[in-house]
Protein backbone atom coordinates (compact mmCIF):
# COMPACT_ATOMS: atom_id res chain seq x y z
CA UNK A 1 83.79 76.34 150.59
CA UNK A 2 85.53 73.67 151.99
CA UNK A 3 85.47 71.55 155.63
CA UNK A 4 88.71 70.97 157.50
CA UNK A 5 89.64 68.89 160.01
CA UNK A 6 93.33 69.68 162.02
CA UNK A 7 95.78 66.65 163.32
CA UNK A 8 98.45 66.85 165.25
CA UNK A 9 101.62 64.97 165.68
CA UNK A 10 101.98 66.42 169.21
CA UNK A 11 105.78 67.93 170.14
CA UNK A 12 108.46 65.58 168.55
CA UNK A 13 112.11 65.95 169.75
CA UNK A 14 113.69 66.18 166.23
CA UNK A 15 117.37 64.60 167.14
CA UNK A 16 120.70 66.53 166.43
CA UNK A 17 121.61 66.02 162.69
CA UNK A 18 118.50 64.24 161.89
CA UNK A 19 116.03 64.35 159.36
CA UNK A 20 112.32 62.48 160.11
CA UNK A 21 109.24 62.36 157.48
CA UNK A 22 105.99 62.75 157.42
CA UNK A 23 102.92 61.16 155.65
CA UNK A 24 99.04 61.75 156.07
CA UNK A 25 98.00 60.40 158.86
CA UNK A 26 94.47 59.89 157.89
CA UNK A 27 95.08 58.12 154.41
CA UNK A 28 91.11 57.96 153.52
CA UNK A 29 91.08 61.78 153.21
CA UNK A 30 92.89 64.14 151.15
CA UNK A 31 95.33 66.17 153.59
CA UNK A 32 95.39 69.78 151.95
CA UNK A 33 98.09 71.17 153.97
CA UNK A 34 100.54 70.39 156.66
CA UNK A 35 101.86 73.46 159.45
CA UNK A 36 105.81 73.11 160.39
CA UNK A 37 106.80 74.73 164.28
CA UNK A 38 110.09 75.86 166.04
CA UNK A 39 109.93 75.89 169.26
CA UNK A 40 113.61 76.60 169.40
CA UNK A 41 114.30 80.13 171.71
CA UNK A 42 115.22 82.80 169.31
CA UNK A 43 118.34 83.31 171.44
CA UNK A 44 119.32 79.83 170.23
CA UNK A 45 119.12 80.37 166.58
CA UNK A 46 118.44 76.70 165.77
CA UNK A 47 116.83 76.58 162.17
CA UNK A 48 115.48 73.45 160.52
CA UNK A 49 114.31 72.53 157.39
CA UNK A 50 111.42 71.46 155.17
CA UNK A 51 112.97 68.90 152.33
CA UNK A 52 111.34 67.16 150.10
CA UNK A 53 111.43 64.04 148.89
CA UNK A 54 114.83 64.36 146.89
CA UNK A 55 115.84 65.09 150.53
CA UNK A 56 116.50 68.72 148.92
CA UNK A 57 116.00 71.97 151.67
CA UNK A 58 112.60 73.41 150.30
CA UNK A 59 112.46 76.10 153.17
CA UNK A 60 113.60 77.16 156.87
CA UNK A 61 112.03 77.43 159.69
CA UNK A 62 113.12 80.09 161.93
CA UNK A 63 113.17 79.71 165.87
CA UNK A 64 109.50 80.57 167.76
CA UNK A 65 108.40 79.91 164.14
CA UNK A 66 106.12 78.27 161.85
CA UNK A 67 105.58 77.39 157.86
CA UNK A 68 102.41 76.77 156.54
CA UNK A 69 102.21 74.81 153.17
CA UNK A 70 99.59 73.52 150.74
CA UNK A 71 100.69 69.90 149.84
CA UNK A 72 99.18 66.21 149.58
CA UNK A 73 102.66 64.65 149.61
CA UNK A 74 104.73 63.37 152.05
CA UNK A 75 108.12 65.60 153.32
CA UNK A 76 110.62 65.91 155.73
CA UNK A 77 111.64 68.13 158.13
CA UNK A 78 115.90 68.09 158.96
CA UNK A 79 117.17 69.29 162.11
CA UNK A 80 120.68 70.14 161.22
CA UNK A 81 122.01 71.68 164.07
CA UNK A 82 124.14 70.27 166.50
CA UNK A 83 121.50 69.94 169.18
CA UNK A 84 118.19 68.46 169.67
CA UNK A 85 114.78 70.71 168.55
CA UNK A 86 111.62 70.23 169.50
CA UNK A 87 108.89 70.78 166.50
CA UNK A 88 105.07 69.93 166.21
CA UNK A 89 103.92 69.26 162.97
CA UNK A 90 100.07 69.98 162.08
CA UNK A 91 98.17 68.81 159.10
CA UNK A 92 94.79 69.74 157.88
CA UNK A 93 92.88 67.78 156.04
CA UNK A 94 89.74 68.46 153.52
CA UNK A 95 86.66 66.81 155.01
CA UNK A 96 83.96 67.59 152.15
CA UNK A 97 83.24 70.81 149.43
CA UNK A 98 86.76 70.30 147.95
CA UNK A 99 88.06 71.41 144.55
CA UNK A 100 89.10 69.52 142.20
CA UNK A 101 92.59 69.71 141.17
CA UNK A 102 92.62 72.69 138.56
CA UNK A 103 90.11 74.09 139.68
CA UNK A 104 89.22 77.81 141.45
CA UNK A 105 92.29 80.03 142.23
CA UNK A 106 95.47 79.11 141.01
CA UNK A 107 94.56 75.92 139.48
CA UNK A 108 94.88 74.74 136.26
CA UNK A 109 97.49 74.53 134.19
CA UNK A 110 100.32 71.79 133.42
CA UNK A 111 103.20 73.83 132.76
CA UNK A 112 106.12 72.90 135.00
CA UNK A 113 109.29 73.12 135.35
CA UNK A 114 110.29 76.35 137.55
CA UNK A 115 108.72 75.63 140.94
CA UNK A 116 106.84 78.53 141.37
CA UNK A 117 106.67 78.83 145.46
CA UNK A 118 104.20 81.84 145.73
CA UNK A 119 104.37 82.84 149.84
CA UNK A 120 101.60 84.62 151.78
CA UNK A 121 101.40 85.99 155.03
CA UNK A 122 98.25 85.04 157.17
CA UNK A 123 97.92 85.20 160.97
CA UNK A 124 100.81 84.96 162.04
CA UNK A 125 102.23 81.89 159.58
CA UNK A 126 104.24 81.91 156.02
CA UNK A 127 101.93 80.25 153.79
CA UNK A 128 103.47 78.84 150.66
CA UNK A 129 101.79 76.57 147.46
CA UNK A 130 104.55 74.28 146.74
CA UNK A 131 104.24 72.75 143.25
């Protein structure tokens, strides 16, 4: 099983119209997943975004909400309401006992093309394998 070690970005005040990106911060170890908040009131309804690198929407993020995904790469989180939003951002990163690519549950494979973007729910956050 693997160690993990959490980072966070702190709250960031993700301007109206804006989109801001995100790389490991800890470039000597492989980051295995990064955690997206809204701190937005529900009453609000201010969505944002996860894009990635095309700059392409990838998922939402509902108010007093929070995606979890599985990723090494950098991505971006757009804010394209009208209004400033505060966010945190989270990453997690393995720290020893990893897999190797391929490897153990859902590994493998080259395939490609479609994108699967299998979702589970767990405590309280979406978590999703993006290709």
């Amino acid at each position: 099983m693997a160690n993990n070690r959490m980072a966070g970005r702190g709250i960031i005040n993700l301007g109206a119209g804006t989109m801001q990106g995100f790389e490991a911060t800890d470039r000597t170890q492989e980051r295995r997943s990064f955690v997206v908040s809204n701190l937005a009131a529900v009453a609000d309804g201010y969505e944002i975004y996860v894009v990635d690198t095309a700059k392409l929407e990838v998922m939402a993020v509902f108010p007093k909400d929070r995606q979890a995904f599985d990723t090494a790469g950098m991505f971006y989180v757009k804010n394209p309401n009208a209004v400033a939003v505060n966010i945190i951002v989270g990453e997690v990163f393995l720290t020893g006992g990893a897999q190797s690519a391929g490897q153990g549950p859902g590994g493998g494979g080259g395939g490609g093309g479609g994108g699967d973007t299998s979702s589970s729910y767990q405590g309280g956050t979406r978590r999703s394998q993006l290709p």
